[in-house]
Protein backbone atom coordinates (compact mmCIF):
# COMPACT_ATOMS: atom_id res chain seq x y z
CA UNK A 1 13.56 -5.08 -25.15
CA UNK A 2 10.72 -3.44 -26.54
CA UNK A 3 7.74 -4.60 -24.29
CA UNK A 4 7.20 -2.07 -21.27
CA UNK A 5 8.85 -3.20 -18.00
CA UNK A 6 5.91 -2.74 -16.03
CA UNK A 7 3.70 -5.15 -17.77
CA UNK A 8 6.75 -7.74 -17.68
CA UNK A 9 7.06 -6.73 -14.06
CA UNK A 10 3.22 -7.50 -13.55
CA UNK A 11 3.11 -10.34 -15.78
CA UNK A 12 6.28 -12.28 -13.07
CA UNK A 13 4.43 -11.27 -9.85
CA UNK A 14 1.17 -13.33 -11.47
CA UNK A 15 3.57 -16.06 -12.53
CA UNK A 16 5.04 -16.18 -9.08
CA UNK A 17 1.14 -15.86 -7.27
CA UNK A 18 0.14 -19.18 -9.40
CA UNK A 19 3.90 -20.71 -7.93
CA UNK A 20 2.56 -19.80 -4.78
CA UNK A 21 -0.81 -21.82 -4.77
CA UNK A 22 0.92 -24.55 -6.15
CA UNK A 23 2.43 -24.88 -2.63
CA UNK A 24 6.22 -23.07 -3.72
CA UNK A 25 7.77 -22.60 -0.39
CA UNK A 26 8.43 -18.25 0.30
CA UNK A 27 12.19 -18.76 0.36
CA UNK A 28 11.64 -19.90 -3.42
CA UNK A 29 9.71 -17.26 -4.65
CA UNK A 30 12.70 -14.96 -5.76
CA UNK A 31 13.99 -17.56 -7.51
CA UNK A 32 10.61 -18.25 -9.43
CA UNK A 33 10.16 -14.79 -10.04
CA UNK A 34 13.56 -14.61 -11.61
CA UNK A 35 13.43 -17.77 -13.93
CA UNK A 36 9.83 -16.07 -14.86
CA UNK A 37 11.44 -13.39 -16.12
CA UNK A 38 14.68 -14.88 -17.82
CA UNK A 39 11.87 -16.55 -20.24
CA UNK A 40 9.93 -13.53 -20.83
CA UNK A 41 14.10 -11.68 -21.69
CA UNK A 42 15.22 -14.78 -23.44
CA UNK A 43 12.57 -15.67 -25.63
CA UNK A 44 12.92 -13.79 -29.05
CA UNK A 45 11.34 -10.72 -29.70
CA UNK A 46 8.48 -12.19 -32.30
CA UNK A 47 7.50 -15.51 -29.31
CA UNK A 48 7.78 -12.68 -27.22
CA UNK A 49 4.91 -10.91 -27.99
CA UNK A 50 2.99 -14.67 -28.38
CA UNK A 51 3.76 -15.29 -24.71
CA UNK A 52 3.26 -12.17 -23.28
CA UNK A 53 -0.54 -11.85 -24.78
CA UNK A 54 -1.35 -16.00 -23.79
CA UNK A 55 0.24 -14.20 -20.40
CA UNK A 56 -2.51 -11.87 -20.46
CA UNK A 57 -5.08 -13.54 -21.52
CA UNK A 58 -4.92 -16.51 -19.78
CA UNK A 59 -4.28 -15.09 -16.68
CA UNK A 60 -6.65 -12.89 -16.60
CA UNK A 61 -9.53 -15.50 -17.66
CA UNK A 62 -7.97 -17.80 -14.61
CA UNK A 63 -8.24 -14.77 -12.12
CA UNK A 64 -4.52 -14.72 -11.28
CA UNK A 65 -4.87 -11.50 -10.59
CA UNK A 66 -5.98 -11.95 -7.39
CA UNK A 67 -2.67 -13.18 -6.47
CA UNK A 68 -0.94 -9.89 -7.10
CA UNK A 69 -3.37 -8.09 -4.85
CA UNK A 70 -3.87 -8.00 -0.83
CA UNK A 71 -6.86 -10.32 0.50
CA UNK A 72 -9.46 -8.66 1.45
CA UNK A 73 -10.44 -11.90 3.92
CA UNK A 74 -7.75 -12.09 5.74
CA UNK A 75 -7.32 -10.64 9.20
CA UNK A 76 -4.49 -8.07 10.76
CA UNK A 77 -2.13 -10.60 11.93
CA UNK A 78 -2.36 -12.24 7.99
CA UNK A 79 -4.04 -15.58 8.87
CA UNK A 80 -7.50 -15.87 7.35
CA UNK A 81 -10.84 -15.40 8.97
């Protein structure tokens, strides 16, 4: 695999973020995160690259990246203010 495992790595936590405010119970997470990444390994190398930049871009444009990230809104025992 060609595609640096950082942005892969990056790319899953997102994925599993978006799972996550679909309602995807915590205990299911892992598992999310790991089917996540089985498509981004599986996938061959030339869809790869097609579905890692719709990844990017469409994440990014639907602010996903706010699920990879601490809130700032939410107080020190984690429930929100």
């Amino acid at each position: 695999m060609e595609n640096d495992i950082l942005t892969l790595a990056a790319l899953v936590a997102a994925y599993v973020g978006v799972a996550k405010g679909f309602g995807i119970a915590e205990k299911w997470t892992h598992l999310v995160a790991l089917v996540f990444a089985t498509v981004f390994v599986v996938v061959p190398e030339t869809a790869q690259a097609a579905v890692i930049k719709i990844s990017v871009i469409g994440l990014t444009a639907s602010g996903a990246y706010q699920y990879v990230k601490k809130r700032s809104d939410e107080g020190n025992d984690g429930k929100r203010i």
